[in-house]
C-alpha atoms as a PDB file:
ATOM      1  CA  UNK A   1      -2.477   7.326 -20.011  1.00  0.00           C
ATOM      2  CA  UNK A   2       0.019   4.874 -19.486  1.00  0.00           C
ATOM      3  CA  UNK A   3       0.762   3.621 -15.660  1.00  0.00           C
ATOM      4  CA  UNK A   4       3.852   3.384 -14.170  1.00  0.00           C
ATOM      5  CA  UNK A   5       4.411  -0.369 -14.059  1.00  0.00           C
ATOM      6  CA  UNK A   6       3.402  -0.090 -17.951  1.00  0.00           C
ATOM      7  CA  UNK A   7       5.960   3.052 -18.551  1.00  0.00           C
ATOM      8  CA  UNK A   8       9.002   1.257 -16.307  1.00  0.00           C
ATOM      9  CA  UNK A   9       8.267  -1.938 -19.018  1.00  0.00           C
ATOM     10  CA  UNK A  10       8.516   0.467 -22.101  1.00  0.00           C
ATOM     11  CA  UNK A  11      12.165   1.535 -20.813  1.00  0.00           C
ATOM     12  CA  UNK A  12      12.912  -2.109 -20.318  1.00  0.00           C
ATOM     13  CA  UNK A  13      12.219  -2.775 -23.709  1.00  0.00           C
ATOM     14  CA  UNK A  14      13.414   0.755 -24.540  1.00  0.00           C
ATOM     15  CA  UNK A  15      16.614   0.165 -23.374  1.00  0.00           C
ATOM     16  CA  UNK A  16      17.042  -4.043 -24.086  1.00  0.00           C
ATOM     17  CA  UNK A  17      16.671  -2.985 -27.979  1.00  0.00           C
ATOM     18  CA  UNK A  18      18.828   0.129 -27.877  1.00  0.00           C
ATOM     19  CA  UNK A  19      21.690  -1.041 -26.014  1.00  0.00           C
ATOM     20  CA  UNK A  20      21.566  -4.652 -25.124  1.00  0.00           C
ATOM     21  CA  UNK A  21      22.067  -6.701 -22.023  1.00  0.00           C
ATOM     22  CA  UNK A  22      22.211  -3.976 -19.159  1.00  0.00           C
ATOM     23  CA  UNK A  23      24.972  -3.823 -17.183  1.00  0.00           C
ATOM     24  CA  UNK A  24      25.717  -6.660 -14.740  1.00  0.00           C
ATOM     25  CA  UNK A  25      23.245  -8.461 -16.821  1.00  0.00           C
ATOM     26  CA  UNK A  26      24.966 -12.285 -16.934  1.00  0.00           C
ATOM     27  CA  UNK A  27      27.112 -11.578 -13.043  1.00  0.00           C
ATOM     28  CA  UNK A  28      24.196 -10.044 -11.252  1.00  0.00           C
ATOM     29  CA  UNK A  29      26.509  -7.104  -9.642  1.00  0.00           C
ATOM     30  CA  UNK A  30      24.575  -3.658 -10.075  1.00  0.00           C
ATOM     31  CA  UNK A  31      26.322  -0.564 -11.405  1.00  0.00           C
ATOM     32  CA  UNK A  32      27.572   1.879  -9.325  1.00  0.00           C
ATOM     33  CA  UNK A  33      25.370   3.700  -7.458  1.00  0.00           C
ATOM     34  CA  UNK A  34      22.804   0.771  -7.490  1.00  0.00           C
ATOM     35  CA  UNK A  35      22.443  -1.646  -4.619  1.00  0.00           C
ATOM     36  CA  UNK A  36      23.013  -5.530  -5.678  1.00  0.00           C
ATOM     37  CA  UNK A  37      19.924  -7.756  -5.978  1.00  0.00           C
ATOM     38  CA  UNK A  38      17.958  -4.616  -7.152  1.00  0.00           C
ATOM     39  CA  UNK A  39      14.705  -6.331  -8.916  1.00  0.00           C
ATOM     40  CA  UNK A  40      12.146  -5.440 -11.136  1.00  0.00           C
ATOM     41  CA  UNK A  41       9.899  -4.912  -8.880  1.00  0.00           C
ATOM     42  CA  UNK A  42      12.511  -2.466  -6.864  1.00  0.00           C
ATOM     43  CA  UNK A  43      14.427  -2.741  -3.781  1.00  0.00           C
ATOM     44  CA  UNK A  44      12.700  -0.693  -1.625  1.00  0.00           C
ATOM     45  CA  UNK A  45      14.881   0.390   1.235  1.00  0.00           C
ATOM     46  CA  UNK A  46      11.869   2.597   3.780  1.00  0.00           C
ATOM     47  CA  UNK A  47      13.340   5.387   4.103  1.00  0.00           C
ATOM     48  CA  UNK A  48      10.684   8.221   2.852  1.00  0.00           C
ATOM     49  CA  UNK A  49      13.428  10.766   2.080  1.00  0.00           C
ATOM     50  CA  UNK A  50      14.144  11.731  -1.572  1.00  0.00           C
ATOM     51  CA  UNK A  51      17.515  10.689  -2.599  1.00  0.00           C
ATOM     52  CA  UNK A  52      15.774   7.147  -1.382  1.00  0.00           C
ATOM     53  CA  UNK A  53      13.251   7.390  -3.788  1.00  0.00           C
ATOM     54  CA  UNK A  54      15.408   8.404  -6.807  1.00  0.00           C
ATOM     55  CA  UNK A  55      17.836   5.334  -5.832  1.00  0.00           C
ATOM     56  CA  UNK A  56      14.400   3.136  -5.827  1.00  0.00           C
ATOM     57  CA  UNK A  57      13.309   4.278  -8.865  1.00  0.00           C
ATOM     58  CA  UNK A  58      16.941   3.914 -10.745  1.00  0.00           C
ATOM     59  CA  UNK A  59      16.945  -0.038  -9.065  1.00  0.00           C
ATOM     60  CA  UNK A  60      13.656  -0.680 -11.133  1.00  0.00           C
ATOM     61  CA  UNK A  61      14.251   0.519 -14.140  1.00  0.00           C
ATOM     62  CA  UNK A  62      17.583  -1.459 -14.231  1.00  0.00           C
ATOM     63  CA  UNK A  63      15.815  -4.388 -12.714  1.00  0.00           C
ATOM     64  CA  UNK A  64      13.108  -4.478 -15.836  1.00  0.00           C
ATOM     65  CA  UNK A  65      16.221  -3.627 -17.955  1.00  0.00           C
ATOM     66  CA  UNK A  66      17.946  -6.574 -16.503  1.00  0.00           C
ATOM     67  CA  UNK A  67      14.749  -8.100 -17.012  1.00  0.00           C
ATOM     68  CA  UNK A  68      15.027  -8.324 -20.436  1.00  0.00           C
ATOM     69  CA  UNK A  69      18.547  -9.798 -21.187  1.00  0.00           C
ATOM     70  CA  UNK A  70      18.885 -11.865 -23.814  1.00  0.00           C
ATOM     71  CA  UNK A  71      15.809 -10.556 -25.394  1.00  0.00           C
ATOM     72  CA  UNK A  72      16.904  -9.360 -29.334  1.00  0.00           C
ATOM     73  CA  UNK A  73      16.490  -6.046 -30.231  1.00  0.00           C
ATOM     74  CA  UNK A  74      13.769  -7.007 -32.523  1.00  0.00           C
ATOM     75  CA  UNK A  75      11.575  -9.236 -29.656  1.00  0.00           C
ATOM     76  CA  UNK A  76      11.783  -5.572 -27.732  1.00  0.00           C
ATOM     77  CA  UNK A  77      10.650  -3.254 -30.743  1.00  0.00           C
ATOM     78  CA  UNK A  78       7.391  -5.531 -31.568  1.00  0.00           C
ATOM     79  CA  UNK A  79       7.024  -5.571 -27.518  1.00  0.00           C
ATOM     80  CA  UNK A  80       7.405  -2.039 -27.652  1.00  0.00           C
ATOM     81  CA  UNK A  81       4.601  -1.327 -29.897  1.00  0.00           C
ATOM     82  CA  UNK A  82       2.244  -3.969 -28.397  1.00  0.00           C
ATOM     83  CA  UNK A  83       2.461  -2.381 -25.568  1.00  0.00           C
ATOM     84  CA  UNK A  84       0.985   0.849 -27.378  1.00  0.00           C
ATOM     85  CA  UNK A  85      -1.163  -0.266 -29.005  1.00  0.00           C
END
C-alpha cells in the first residue's frame, strides 16, 4: 500500500502529464480557493476543523502539481510507473 506522501507524488505526476503546468505555475498566484505560497509540503493553517483540512489537502496536491512544471508529459509517465513499480 502506497503512503500518502507517495500517492500526493502520483497526482503530481498524474496531473503534470495530463494537463501541463498547473495553474499559477510560472506567477506563483494560487487558484481560487487556494491560499498563495501553498507548497508541496502544504500550508498548514492549525485549525483542526474540517473545511481546514480539505483546504490543506487541495494546497498540496497543487503544490506537488506545481512541483512539477516544466516537467514533459513523458518525464511524468516513466515517473509514474517507477513509482509503481
Amino acid at each position: 500500500m502506497l503512503q500518502p506522501e507517495e500517492m500526493l507524488r502520483l497526482y503530481g505526476l498524474y496531473k503534470q502529464a495530463k494537463f501541463g503546468n498547473a495553474p499559477g505555475a510560472t506567477n506563483g498566484a494560487a487558484p481560487n480557493g487556494l491560499k498563495n505560497g501553498a507548497t508541496a509540503n502544504g500550508a498548514a493553517n492549525g485549525a483542526a476543523n474540517g473545511a481546514s483540512h480539505a483546504a490543506s489537502k487541495s494546497e498540496r496536491k497543487w503544490g506537488e502539481w506545481r512541483r512539477r512544471s516544466g516537467c514533459s508529459a513523458e518525464e511524468c509517465k516513466e515517473g509514474y510507473v517507477a513509482k509503481l513499480e
